[in-house]
Protein backbone atom coordinates (compact mmCIF):
# COMPACT_ATOMS: atom_id res chain seq x y z
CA UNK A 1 -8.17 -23.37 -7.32
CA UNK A 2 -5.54 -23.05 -4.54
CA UNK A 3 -7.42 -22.54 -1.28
CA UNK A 4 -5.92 -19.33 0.38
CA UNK A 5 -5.29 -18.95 4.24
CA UNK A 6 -7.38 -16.37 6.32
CA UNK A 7 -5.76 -12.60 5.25
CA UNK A 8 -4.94 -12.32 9.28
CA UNK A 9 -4.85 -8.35 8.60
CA UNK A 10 -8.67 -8.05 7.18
CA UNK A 11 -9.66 -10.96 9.82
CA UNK A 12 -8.46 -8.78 12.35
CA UNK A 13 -10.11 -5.22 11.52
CA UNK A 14 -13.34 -6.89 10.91
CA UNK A 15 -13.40 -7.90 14.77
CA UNK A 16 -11.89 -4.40 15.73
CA UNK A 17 -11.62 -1.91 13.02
CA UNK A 18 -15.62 -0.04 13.22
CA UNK A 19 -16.22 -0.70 17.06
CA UNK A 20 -12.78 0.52 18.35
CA UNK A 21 -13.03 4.05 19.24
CA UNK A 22 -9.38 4.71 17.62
CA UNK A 23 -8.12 3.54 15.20
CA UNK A 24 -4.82 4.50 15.48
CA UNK A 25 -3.63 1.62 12.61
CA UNK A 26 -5.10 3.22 9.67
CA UNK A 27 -3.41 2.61 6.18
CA UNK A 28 -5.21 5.14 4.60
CA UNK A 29 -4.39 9.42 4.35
CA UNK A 30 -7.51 10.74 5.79
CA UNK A 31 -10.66 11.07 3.61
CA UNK A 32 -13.37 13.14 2.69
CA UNK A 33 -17.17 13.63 2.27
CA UNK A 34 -18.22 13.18 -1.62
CA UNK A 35 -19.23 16.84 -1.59
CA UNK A 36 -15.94 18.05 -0.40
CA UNK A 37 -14.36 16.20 -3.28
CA UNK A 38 -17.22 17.59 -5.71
CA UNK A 39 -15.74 20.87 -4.66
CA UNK A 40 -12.51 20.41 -6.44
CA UNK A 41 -14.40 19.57 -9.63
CA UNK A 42 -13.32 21.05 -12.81
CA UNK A 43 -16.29 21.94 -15.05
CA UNK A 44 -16.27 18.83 -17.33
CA UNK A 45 -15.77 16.57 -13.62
CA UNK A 46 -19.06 18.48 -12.28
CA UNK A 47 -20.93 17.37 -15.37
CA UNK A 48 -19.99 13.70 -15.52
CA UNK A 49 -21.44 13.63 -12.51
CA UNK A 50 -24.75 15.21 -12.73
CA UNK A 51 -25.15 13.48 -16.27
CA UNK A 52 -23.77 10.09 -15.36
CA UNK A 53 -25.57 7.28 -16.40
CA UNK A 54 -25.29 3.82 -13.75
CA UNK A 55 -25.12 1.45 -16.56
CA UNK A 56 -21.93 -1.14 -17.10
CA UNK A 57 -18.43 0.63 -18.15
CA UNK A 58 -15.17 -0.47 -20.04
CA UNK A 59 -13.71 -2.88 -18.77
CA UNK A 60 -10.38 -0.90 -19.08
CA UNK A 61 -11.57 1.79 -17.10
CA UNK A 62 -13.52 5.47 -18.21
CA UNK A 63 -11.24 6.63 -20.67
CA UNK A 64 -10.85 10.30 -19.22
CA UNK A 65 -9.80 8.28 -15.84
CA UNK A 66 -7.08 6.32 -17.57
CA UNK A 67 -5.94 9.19 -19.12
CA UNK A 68 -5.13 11.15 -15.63
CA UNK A 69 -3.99 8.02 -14.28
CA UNK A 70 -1.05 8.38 -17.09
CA UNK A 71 -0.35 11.78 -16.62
CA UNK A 72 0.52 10.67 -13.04
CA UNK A 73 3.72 9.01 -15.23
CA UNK A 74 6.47 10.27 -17.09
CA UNK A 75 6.07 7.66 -20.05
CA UNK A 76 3.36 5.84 -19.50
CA UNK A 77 -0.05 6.56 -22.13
CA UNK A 78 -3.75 5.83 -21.40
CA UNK A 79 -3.26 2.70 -23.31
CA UNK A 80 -0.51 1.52 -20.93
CA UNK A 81 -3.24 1.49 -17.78
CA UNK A 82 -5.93 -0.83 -16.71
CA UNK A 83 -7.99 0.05 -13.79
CA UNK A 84 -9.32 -2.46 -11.29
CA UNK A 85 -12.39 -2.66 -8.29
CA UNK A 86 -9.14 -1.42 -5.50
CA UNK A 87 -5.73 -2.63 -5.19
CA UNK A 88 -6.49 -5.95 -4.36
CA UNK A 89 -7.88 -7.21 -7.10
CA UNK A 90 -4.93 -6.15 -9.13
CA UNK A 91 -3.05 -7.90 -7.10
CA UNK A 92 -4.53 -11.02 -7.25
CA UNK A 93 -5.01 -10.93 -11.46
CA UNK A 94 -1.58 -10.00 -11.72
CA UNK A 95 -0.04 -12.45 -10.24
CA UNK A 96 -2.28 -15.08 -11.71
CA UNK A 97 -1.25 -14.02 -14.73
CA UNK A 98 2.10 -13.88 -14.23
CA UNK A 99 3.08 -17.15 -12.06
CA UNK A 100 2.31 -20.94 -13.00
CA UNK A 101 3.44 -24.10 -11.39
CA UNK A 102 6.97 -24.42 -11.85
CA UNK A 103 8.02 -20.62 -11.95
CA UNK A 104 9.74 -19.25 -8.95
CA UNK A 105 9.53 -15.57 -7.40
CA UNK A 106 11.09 -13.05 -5.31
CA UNK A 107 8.90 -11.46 -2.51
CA UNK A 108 10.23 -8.77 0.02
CA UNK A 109 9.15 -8.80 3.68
CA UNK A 110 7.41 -7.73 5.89
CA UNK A 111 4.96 -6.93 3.35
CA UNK A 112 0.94 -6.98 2.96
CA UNK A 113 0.42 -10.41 2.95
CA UNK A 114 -1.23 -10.98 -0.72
CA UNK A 115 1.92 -10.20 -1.62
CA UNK A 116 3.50 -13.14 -0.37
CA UNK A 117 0.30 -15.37 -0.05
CA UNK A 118 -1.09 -15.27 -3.50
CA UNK A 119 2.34 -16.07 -5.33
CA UNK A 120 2.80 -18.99 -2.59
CA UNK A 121 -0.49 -20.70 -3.87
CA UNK A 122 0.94 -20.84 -7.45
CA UNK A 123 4.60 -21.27 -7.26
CA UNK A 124 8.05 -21.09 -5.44
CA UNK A 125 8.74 -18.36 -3.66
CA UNK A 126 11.82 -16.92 -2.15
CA UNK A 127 11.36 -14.18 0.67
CA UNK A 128 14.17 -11.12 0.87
CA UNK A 129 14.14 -9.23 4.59
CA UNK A 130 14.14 -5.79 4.62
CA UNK A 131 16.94 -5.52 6.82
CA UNK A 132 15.32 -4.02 10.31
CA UNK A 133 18.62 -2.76 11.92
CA UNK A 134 19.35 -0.30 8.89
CA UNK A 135 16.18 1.26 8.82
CA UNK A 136 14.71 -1.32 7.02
CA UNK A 137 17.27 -1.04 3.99
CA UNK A 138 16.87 -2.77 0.62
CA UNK A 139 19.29 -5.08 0.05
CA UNK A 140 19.77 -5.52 -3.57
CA UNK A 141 22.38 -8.05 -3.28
CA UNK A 142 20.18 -10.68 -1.39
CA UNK A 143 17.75 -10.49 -3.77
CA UNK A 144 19.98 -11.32 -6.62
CA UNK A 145 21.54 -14.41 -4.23
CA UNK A 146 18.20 -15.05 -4.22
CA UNK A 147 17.50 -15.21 -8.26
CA UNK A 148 16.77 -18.30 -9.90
CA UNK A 149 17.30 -19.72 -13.62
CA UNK A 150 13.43 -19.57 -13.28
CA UNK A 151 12.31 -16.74 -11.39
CA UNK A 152 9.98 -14.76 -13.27
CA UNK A 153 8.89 -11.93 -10.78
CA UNK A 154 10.34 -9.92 -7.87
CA UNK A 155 7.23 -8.35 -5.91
CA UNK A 156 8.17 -5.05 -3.67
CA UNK A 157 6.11 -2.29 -1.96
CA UNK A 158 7.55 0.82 -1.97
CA UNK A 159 6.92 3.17 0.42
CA UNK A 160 6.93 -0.27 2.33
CA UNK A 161 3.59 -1.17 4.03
CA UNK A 162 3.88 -1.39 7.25
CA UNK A 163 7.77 0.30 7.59
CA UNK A 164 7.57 3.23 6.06
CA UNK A 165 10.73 2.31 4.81
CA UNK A 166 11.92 3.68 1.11
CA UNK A 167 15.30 2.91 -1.03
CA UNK A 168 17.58 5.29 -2.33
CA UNK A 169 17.32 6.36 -5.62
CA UNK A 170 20.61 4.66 -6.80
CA UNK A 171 19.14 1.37 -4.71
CA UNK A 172 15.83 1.48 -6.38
CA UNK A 173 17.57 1.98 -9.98
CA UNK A 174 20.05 -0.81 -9.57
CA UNK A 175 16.89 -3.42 -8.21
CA UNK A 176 15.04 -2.17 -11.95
CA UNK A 177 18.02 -2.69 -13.32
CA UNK A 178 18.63 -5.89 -12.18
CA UNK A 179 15.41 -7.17 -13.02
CA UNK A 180 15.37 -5.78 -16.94
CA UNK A 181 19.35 -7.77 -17.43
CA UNK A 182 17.50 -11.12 -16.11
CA UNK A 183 14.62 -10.50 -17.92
CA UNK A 184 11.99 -11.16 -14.68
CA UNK A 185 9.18 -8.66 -14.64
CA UNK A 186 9.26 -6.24 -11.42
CA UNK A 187 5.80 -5.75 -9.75
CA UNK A 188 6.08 -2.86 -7.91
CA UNK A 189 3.33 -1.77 -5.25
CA UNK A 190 3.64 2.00 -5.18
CA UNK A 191 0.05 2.64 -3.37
CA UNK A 192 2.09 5.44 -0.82
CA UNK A 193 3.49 7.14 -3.33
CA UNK A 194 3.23 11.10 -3.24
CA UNK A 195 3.46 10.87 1.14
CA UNK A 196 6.65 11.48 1.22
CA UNK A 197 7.94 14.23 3.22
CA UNK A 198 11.78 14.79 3.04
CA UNK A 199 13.09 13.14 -0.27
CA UNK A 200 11.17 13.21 -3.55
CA UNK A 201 9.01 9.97 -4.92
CA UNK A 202 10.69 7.47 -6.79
CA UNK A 203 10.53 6.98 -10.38
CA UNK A 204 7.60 4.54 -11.29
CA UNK A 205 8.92 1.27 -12.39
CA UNK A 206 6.70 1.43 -15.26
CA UNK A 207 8.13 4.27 -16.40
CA UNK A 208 11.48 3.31 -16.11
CA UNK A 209 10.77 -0.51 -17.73
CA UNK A 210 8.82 -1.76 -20.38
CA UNK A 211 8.07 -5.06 -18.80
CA UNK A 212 7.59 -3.53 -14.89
CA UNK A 213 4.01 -3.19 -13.53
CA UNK A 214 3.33 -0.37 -11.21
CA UNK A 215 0.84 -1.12 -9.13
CA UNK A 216 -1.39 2.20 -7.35
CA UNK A 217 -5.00 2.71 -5.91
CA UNK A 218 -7.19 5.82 -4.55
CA UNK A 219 -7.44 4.52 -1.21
CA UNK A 220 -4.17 5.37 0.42
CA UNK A 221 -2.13 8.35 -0.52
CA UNK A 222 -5.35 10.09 -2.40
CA UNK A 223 -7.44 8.99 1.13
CA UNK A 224 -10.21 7.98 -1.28
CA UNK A 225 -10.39 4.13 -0.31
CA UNK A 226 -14.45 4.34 -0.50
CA UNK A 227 -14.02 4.82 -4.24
CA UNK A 228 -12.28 0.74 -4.61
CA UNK A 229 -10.84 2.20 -8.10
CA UNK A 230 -7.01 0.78 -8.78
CA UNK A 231 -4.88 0.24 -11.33
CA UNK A 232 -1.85 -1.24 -12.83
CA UNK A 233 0.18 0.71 -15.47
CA UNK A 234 2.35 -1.88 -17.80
CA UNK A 235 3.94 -0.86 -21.26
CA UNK A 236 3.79 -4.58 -22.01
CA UNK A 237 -0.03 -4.39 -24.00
CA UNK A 238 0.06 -8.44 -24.03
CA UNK A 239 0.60 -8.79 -20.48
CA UNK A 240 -2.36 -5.71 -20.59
CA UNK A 241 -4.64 -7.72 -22.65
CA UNK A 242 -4.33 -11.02 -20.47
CA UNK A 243 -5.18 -9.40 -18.13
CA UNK A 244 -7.96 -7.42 -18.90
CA UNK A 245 -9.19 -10.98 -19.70
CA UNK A 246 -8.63 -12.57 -16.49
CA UNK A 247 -10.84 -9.13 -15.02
CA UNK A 248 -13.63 -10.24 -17.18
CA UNK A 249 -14.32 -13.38 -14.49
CA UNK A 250 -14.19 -11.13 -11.45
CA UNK A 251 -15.33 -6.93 -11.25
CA UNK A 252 -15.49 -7.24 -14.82
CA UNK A 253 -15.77 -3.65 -15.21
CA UNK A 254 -15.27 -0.69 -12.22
CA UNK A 255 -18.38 1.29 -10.62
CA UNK A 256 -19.10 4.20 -12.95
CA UNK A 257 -20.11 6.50 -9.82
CA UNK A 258 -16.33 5.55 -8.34
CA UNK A 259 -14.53 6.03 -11.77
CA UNK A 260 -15.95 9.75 -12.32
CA UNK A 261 -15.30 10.77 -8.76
CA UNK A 262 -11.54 9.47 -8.92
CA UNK A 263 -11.32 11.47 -11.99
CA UNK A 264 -11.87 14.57 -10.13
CA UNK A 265 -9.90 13.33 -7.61
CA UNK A 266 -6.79 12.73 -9.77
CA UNK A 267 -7.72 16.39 -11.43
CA UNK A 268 -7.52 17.85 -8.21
CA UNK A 269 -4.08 15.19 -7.15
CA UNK A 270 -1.88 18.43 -6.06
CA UNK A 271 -4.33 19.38 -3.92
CA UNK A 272 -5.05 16.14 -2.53
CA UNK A 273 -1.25 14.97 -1.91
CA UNK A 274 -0.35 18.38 -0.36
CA UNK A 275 -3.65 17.87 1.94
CA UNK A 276 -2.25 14.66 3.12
CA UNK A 277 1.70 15.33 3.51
CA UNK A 278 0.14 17.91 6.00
CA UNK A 279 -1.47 15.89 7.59
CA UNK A 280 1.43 13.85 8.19
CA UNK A 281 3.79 16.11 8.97
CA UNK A 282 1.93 17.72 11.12
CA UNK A 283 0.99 14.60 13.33
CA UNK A 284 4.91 13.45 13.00
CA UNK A 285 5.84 15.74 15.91
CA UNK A 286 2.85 14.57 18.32
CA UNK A 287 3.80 10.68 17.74
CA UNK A 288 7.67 11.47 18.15
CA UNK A 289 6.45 13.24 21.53
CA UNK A 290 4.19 10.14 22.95
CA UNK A 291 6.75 7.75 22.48
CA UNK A 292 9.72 10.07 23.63
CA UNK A 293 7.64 10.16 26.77
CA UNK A 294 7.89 6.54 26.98
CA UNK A 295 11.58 5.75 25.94
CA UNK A 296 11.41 2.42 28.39
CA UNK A 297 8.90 0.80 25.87
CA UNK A 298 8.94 2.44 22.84
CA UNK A 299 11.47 2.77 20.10
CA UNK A 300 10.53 5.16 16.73
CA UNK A 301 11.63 6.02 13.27
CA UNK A 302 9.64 8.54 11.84
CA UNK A 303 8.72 6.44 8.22
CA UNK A 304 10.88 7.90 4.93
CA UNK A 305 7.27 8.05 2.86
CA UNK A 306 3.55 6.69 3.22
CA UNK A 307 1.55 7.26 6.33
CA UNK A 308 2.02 3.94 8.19
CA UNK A 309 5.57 3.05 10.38
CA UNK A 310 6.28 0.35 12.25
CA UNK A 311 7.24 1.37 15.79
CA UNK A 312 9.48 -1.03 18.11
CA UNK A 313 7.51 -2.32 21.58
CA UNK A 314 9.85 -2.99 24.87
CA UNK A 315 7.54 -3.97 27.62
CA UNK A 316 7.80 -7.35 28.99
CA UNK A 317 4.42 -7.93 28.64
CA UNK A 318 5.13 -8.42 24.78
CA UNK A 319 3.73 -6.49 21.83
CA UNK A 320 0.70 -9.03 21.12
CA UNK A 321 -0.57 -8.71 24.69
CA UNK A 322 -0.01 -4.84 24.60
CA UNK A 323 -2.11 -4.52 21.61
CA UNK A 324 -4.89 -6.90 22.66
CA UNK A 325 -5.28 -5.34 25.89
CA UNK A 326 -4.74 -1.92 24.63
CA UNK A 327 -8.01 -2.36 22.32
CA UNK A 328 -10.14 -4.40 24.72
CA UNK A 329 -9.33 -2.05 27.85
CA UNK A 330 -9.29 1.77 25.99
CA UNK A 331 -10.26 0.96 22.40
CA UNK A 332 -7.09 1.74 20.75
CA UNK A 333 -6.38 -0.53 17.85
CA UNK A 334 -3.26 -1.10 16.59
CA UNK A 335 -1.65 -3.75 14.20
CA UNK A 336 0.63 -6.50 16.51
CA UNK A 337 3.46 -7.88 14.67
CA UNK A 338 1.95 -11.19 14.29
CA UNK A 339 -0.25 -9.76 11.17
CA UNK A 340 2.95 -9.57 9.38
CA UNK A 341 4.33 -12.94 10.15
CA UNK A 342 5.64 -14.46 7.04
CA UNK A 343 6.52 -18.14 5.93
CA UNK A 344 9.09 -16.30 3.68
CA UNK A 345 11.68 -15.60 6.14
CA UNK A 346 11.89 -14.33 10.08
CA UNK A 347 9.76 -11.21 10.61
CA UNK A 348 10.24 -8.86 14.06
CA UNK A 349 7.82 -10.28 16.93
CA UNK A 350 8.09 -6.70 18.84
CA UNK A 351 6.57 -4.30 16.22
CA UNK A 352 3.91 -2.67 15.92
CA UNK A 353 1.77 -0.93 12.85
CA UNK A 354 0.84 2.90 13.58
CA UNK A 355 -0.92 4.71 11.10
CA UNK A 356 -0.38 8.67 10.97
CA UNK A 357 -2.70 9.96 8.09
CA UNK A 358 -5.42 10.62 9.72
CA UNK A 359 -6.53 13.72 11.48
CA UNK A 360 -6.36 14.70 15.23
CA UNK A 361 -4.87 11.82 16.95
CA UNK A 362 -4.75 13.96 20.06
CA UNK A 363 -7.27 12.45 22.08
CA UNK A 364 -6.33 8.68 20.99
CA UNK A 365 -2.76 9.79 22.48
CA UNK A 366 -3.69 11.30 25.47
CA UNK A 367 -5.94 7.82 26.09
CA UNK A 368 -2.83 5.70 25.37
CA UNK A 369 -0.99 7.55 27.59
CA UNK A 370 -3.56 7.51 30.46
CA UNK A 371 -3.66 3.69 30.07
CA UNK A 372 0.17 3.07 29.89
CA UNK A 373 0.91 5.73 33.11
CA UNK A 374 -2.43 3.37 35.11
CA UNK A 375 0.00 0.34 34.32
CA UNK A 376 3.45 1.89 35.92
């Protein structure tokens, strides 16, 4: 087995992320206490909970969960989803099960890195730039320079993690497109989906192809990342079965506790989603204000979906040492630029990751500014 380097992100937060006293980086929509979700409980919801039994489940997921996960989709069924322990682990099956020695594949940047670092341990891999001086725009044309006679997957993350950034609709149709005529399967990380404020949500990709994999999760846009219940919707049942296999040597099957409450949270998914946008757009305004108060060392772009952005830093002291000193002096964490590095192709070095999910970040603000103004 391919030894994997330290994931620099998760290395990071578990030095900083529960002893800051802001976290002002988070990925995640802001979350709630397991009675506030038990509130939006339909009847049948309230009594798979009170009646749930804590022995193993299906490996495939509860049934009743995988069929609101495909009513999330316009033509995906309950047979076209497998659920996983989070995100992560979805990530690392699938692309196990999709790349071998000798395969080659596409991976857009900056990205979160088992994206790029899982492929890398099993076969070529070509990187793609979002390109930063457009507002991070897809470029559709350097990934097909960047096609091989042997690429088999092109891995994207859309709303991007940590840009915010998301393609037009004629962009985003052209890239699935593009894909299906080469025959290479599209992975496509849609985790932020449903956070967008001023344009409506892609289409899934595995709604628009029978060989894409869309990839989601209850920890960011739902704000339910305590749950670890993913999943990966694919109308390609072989690619299904494989790897419902390969899950059998890791989670093996998902927490029945997790898999009910999801359920109720995916019942209650309007209410959840419109919870969240507000959330955002409500804490839009007080970010655009900080950094307008600061125009010598900050640069922002509000993000076009999810709740993370990826702010530019101008002081000479450099974005790393803002950061580091920024947590060890106030205890504001943020996310330096040097967690995205990537092998794949030049990354900024003067970016930051904000996160804007989560509620109040008044008094985080008003401590960042009090630190920067003690610098002047």
């Amino acid at each position: 087995m391919p030894t994997l380097p330290d994931f620099k992100l998760e290395t990071y937060f578990s030095r900083w992320e529960f002893s800051a006293r802001y976290h002002l980086t988070a990925s995640d929509a802001q979350t709630m206490a397991v009675s506030e979700l038990l509130e939006l409980a339909d009847e049948d919801g309230r009594r798979r909970w009170e009646t749930l039994a804590l022995g193993y489940t299906e490996t495939r997921g509860l049934p009743a969960l995988r069929e609101e996960i495909a009513a999330t989709y316009d033509v995906v069924v309950p047979e076209d989803v497998l659920c996983f322990a989070g995100a992560e682990e979805a990530i690392y099956l699938a692309m196990h099960a999709l790349l071998e020695p000798g395969d080659h594949a596409v991976v857009l940047t900056p990205n979160y890195q088992a994206a790029e670092t899982i492929p890398l341990s099993l076969a070529e891999v070509t990187g793609v730039a979002l390109v930063a001086e457009s507002n991070w725009l897809l470029d559709v044309d350097a990934v097909e320079r960047a096609l091989r006679p042997n690429t088999k997957l092109v891995s994207v993350n859309f709303p991007n993690n940590p840009t915010g950034a998301v393609p037009d609709p004629d962009t985003w149709l052209r890239l699935v497109r593009l894909c299906d005529e080469r025959g290479i399967t599209l992975f496509s990380d849609e985790v932020y989906r449903g956070l967008e404020l001023d344009r409506p949500s892609l289409p899934q990709a595995a709604d628009l192809s029978e060989n894409a994999l869309s990839l989601n999760v209850m920890s960011k846009a739902y704000g339910l990342p305590g749950l670890r219940i993913g999943w990966i919707a694919c109308r390609d049942r072989a690619l299904l079965d494989k790897l419902e296999r390969a899950k059998h040597y890791t989670s093996i099957c998902n927490s029945a506790p997790s898999e009910v409450l999801a359920l109720i949270g995916l019942r209650a998914r309007d209410q959840l989603l419109e919870r969240n946008r507000g959330i955002v757009a409500t804490n839009l305004p007080l970010f655009e204000d900080f950094f307008s108060n600061y125009p010598d060392l900050f640069e922002f772009t509000r993000p076009q979906g999810g709740c993370v952005c990826y702010p530019r830093y101008l002081g000479a002291d450099g974005v790393e040492a803002m950061c580091t000193d920024l947590v060890e002096q106030a205890g504001i964490l943020l996310l330096p630029s040097s967690i995205y590095r990537s092998t794949l192709t030049e990354t900024p070095t003067d970016r930051f990751r904000i996160g804007v999910g989560r509620l109040a970040p008044e008094e985080a603000l008003a401590e960042w500014a009090t630190w920067l103004d003690k610098r002047r």
